[in-house]
N, C-alpha and C. Protein backbone atom coordinates (compact mmCIF):
# COMPACT_ATOMS: atom_id res chain seq x y z
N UNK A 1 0.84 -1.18 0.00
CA UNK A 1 0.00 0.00 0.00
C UNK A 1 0.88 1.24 0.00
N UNK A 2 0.16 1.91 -0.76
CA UNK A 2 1.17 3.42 -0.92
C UNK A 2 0.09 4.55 -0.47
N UNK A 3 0.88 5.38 -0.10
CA UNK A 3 -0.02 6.92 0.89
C UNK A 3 -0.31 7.52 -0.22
N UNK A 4 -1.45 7.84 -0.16
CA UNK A 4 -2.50 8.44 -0.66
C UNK A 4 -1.50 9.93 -1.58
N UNK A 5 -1.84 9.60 -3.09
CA UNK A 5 -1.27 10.95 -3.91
C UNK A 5 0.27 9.95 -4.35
N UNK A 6 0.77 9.10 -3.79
CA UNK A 6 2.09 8.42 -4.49
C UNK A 6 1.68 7.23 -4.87
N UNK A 7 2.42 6.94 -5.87
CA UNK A 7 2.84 6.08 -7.06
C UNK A 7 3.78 5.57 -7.11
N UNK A 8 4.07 4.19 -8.10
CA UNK A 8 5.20 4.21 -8.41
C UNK A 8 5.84 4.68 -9.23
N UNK A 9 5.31 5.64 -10.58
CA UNK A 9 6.09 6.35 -11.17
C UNK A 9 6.14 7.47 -10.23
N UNK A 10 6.18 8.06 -9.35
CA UNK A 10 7.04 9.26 -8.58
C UNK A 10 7.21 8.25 -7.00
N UNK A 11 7.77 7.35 -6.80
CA UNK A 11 8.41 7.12 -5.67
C UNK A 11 9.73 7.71 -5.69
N UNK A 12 10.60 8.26 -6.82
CA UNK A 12 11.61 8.76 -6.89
C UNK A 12 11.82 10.18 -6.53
N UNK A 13 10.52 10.78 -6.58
CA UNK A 13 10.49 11.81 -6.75
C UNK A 13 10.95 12.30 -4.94
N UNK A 14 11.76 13.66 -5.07
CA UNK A 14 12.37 14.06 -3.93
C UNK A 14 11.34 14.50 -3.07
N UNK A 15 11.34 14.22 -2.18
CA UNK A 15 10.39 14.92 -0.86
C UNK A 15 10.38 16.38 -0.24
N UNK A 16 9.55 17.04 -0.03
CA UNK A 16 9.72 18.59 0.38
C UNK A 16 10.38 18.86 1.57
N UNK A 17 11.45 19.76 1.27
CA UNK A 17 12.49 19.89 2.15
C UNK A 17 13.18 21.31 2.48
N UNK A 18 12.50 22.14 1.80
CA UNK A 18 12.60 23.68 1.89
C UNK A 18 12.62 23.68 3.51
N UNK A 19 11.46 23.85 4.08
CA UNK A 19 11.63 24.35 5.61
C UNK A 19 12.46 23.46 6.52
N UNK A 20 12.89 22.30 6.17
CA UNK A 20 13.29 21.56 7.29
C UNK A 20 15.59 22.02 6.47
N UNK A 21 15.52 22.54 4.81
CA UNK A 21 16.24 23.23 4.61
C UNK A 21 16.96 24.42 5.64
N UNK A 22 16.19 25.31 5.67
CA UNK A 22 15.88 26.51 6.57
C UNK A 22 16.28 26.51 7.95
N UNK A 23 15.97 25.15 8.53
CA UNK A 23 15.72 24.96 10.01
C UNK A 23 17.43 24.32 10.43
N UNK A 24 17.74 23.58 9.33
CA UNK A 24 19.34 23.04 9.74
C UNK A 24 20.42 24.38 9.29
N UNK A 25 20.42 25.46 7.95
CA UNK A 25 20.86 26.38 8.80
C UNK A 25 20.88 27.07 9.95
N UNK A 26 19.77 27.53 10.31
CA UNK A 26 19.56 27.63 11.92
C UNK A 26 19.97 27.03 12.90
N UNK A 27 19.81 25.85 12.74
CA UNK A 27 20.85 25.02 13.68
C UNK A 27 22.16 24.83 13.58
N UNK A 28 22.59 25.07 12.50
CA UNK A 28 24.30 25.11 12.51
C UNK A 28 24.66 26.24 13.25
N UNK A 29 24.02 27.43 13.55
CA UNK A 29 24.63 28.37 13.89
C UNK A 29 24.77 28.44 15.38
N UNK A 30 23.85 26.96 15.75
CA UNK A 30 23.90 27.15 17.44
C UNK A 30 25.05 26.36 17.96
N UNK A 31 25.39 27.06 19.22
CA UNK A 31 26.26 26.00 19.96
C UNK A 31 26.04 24.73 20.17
N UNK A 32 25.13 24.30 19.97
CA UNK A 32 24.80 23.03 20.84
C UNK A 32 24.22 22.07 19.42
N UNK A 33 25.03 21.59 18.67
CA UNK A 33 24.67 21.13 17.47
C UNK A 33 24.97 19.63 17.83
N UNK A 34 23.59 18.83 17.61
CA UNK A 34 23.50 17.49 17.94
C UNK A 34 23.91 16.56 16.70
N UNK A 35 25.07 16.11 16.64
CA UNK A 35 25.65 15.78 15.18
C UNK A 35 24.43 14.38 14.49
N UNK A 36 23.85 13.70 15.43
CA UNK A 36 23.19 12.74 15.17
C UNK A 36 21.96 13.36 14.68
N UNK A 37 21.20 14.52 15.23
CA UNK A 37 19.87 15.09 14.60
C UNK A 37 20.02 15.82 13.34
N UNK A 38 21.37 16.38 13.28
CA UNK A 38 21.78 17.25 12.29
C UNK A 38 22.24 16.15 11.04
N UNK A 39 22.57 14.89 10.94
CA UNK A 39 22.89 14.02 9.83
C UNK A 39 21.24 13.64 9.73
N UNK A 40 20.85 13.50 10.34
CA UNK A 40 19.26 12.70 10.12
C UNK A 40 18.32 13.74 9.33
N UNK A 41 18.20 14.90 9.62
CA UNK A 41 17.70 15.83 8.68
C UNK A 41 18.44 16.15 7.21
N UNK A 42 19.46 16.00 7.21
CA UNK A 42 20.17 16.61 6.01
C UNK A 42 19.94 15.11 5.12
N UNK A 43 20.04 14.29 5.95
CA UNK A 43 19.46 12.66 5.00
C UNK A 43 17.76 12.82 4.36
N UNK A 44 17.38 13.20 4.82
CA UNK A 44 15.96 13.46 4.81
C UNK A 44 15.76 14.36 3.48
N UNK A 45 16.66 15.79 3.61
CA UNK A 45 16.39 16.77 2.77
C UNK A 45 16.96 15.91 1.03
N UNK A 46 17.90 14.90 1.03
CA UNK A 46 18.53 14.21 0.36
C UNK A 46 17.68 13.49 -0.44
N UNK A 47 16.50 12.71 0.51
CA UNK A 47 16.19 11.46 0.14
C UNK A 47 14.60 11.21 -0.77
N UNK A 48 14.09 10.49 -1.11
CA UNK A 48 13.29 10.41 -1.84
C UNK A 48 12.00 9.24 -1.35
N UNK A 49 10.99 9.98 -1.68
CA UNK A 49 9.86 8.84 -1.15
C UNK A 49 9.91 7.50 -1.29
N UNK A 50 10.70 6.91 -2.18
CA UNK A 50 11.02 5.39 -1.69
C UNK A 50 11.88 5.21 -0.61
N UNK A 51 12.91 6.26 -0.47
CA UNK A 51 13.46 5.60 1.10
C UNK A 51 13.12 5.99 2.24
N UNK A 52 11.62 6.22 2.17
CA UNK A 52 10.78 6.28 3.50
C UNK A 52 9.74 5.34 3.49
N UNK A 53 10.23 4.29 2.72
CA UNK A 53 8.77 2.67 2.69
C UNK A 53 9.05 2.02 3.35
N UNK A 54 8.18 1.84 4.09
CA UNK A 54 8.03 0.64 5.20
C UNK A 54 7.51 -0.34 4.26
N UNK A 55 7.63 -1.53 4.04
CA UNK A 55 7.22 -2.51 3.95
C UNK A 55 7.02 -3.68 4.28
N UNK A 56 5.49 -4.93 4.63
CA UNK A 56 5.20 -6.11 5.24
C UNK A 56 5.14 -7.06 4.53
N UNK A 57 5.57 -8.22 4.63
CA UNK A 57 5.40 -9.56 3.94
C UNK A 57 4.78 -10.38 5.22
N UNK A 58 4.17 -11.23 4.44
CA UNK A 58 3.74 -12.31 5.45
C UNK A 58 4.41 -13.87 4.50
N UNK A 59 5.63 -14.33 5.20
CA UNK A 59 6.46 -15.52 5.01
C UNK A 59 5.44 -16.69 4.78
N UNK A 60 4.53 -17.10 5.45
CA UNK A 60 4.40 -18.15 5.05
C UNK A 60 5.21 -19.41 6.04
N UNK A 61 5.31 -19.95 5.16
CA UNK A 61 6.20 -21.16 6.29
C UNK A 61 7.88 -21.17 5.43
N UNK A 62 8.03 -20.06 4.88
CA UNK A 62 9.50 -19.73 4.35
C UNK A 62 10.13 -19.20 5.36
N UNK A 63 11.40 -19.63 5.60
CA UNK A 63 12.66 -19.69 6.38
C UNK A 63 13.26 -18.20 6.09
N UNK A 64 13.05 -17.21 6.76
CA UNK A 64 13.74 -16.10 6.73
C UNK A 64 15.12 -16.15 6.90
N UNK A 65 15.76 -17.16 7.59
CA UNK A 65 17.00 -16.63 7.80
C UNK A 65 17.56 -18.08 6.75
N UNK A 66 16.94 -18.96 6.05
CA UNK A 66 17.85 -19.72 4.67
C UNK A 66 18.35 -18.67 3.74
N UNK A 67 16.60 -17.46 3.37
CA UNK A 67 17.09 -16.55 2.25
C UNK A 67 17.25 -15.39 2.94
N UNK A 68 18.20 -14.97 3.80
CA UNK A 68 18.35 -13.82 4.45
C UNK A 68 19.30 -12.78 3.48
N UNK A 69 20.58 -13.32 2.85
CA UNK A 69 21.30 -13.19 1.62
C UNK A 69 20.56 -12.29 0.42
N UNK A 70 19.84 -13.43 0.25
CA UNK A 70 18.37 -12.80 -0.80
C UNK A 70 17.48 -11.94 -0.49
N UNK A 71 16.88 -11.60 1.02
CA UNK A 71 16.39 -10.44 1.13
C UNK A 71 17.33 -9.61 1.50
N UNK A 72 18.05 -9.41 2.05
CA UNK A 72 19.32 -8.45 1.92
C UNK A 72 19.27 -7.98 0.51
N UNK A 73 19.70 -8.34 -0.51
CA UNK A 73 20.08 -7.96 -1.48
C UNK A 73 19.21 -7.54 -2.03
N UNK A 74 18.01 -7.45 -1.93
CA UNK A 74 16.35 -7.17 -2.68
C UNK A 74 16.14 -5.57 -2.26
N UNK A 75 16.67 -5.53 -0.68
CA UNK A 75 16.26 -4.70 0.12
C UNK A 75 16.90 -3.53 -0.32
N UNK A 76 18.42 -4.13 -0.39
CA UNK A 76 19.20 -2.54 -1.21
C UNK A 76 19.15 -1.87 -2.33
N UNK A 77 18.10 -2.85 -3.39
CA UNK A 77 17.99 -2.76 -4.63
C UNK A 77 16.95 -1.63 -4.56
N UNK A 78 15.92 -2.08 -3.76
CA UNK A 78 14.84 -1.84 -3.58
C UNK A 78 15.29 -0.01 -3.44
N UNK A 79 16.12 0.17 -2.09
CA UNK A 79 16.29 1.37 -1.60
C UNK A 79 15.15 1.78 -0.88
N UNK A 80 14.75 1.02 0.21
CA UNK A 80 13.63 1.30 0.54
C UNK A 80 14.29 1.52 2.23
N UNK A 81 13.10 1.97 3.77
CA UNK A 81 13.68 2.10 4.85
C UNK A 81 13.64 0.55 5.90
N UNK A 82 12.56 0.09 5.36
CA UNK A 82 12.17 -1.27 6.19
C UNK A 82 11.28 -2.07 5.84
N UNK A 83 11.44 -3.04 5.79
CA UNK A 83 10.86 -4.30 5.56
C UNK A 83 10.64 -4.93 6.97
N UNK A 84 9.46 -5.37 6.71
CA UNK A 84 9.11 -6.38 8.25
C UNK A 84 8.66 -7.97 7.59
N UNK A 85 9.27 -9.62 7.89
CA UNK A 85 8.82 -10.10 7.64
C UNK A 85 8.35 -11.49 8.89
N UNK A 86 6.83 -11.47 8.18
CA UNK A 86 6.05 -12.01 8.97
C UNK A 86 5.95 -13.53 9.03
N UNK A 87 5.98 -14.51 9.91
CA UNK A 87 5.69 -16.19 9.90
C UNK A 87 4.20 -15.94 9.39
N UNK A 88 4.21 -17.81 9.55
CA UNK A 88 2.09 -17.77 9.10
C UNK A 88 1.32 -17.28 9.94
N UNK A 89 1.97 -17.30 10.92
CA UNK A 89 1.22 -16.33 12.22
C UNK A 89 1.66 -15.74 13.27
N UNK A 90 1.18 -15.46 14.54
CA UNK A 90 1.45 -14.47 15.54
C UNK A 90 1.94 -12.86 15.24
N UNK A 91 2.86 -13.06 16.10
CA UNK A 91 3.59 -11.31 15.85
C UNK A 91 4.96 -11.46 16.12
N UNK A 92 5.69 -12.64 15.78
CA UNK A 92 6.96 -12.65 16.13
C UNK A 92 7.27 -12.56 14.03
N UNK A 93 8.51 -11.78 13.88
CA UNK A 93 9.11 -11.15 13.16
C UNK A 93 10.13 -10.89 12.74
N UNK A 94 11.07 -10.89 11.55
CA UNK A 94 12.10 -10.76 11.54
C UNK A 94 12.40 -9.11 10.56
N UNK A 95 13.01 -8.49 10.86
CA UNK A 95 12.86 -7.45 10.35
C UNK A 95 14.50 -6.66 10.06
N UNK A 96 14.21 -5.63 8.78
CA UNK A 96 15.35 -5.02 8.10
C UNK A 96 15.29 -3.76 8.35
N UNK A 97 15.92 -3.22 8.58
CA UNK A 97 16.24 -1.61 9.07
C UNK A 97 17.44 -0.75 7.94
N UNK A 98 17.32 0.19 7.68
CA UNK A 98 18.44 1.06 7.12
C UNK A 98 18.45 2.14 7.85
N UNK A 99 19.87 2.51 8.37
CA UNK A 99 20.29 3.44 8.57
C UNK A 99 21.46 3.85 8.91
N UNK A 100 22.16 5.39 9.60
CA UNK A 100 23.50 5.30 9.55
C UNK A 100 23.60 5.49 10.78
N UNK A 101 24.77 5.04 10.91
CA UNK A 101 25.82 5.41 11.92
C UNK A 101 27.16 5.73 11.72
N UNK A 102 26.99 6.51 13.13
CA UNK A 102 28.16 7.61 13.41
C UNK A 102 29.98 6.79 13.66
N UNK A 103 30.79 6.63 13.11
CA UNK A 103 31.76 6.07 13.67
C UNK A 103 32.87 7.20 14.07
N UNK A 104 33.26 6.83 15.46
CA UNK A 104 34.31 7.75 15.85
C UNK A 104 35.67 7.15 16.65
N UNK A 105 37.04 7.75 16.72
CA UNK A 105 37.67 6.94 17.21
C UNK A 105 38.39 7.70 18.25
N UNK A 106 38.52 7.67 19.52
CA UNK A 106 38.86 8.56 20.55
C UNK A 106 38.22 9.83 20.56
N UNK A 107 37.14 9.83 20.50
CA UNK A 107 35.82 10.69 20.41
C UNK A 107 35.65 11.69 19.62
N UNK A 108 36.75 11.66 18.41
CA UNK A 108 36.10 12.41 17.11
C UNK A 108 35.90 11.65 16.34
N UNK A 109 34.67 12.40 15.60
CA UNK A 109 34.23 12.05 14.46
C UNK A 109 34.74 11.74 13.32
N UNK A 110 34.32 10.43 12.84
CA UNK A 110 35.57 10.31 11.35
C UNK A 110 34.48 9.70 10.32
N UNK A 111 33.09 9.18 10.22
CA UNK A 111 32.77 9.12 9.18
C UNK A 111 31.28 8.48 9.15
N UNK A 112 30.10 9.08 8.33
CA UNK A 112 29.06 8.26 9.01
C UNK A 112 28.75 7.13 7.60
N UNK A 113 28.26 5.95 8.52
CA UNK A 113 28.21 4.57 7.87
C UNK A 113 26.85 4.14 7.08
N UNK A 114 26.36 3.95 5.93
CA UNK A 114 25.13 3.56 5.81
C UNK A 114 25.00 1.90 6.13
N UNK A 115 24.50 1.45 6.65
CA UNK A 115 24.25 -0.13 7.04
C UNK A 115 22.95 -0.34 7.43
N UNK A 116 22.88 -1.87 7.39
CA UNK A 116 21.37 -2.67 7.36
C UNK A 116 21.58 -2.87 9.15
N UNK A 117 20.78 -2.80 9.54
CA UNK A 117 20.52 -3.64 10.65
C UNK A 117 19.46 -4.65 10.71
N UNK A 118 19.88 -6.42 10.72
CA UNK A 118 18.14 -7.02 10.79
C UNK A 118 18.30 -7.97 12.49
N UNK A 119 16.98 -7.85 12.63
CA UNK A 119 16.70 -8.38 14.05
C UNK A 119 15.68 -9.14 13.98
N UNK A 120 15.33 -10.11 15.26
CA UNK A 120 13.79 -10.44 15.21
C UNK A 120 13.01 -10.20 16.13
N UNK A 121 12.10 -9.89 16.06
CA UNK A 121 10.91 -9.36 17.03
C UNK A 121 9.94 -10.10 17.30
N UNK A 122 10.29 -10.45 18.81
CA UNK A 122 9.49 -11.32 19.08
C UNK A 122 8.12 -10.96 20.24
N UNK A 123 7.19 -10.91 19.57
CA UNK A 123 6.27 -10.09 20.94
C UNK A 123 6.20 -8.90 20.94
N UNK A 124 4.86 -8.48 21.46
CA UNK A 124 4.42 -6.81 21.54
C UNK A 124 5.48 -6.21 22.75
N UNK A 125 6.30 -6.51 23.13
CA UNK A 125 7.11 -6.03 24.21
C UNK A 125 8.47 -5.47 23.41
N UNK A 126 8.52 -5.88 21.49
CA UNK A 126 9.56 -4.95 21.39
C UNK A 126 10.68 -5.58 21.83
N UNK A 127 10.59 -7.18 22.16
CA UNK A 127 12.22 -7.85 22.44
C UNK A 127 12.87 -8.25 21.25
N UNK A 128 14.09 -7.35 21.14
CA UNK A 128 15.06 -8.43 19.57
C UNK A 128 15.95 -8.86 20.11
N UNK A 129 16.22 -9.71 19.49
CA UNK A 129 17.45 -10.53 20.00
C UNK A 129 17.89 -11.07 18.06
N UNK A 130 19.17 -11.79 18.58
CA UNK A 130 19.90 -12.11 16.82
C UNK A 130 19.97 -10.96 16.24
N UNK A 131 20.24 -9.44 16.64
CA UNK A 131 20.75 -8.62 16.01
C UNK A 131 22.01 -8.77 15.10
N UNK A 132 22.02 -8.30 13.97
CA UNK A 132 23.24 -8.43 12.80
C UNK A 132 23.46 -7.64 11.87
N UNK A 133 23.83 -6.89 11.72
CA UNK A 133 24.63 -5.60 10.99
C UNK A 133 25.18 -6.38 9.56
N UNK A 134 25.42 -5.43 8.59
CA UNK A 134 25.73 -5.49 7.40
C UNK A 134 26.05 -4.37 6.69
N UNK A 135 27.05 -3.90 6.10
CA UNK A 135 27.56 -2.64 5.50
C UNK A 135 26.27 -2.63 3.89
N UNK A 136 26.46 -2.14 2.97
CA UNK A 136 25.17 -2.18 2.10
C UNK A 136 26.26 -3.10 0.80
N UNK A 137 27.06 -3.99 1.06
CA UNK A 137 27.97 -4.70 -0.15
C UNK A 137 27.18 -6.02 0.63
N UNK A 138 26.16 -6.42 1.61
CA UNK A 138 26.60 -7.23 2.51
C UNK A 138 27.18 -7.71 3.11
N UNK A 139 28.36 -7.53 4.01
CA UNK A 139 29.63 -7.94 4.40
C UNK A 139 28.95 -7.53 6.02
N UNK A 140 29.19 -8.80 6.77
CA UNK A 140 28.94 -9.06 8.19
C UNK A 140 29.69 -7.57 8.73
N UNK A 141 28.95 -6.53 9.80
CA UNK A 141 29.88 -5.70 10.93
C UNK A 141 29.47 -6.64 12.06
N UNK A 142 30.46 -6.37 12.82
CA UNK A 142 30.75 -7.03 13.88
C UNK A 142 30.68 -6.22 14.76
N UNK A 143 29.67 -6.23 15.99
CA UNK A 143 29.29 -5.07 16.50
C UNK A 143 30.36 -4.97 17.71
């Protein structure tokens, strides 16, 4: 399902970003510049309505983690923000995340990372466990 007014001929299309433009000059000029809120907006002003899709599958009795490889690789193609995939039932879950992180080494900053994060979710309580990182070539990080 797609939000109301998008398509897939304009999922590419860039997202409005004038005021939230506006608002990160403003914030550069303050002392107190939160490097993590300040990359997350300027990603934003960057990015395009496909890499704000959430998307659900329901698995079936397919083995998420045989073709984990294969959704990995779908996922980056895709360029999308998340994928959630579902067993034949309940609410336990295995799920794909994109985003970056900050790497620093004796507490400066040296470079921010785009990577997958997938986990599984098990239960309305929001427990993951089997967390596993991946740079976007797929190549295991090691947390």
């Amino acid at each position: 399902m797609l939000p109301i007014n998008l398509s897939v001929d304009n999922l590419d299309t860039p997202v409005p970003s004038e005021a939230v433009q506006d608002y990160i000059a403003k914030v550069k000029k303050s002392d107190t510049v939160d490097p993590l809120d300040l990359k997350g907006l300027e990603t934003y002003c960057e990015s395009t309505w496909r890499s704000h899709l959430k998307i659900i599958f329901r698995l079936g009795d397919a083995d998420f983690e045989a073709m984990e490889k294969d959704l990995l690789q779908w996922f980056v193609t895709a360029g999308i923000s998340e994928a959630k995939f579902y067993a034949e039932e309940g609410i336990k879950c295995w799920r794909i995340t994109r985003s970056d992180v900050l790497l620093s080494w004796y507490g400066e900053t040296t470079e921010w990372v785009d990577h997958l994060t997938v986990s599984y979710v098990a239960g309305t309580d929001a427990y993951y466990k089997d967390l596993r990182y991946y740079d976007l070539q797929l190549n295991r990080i090691e947390p």
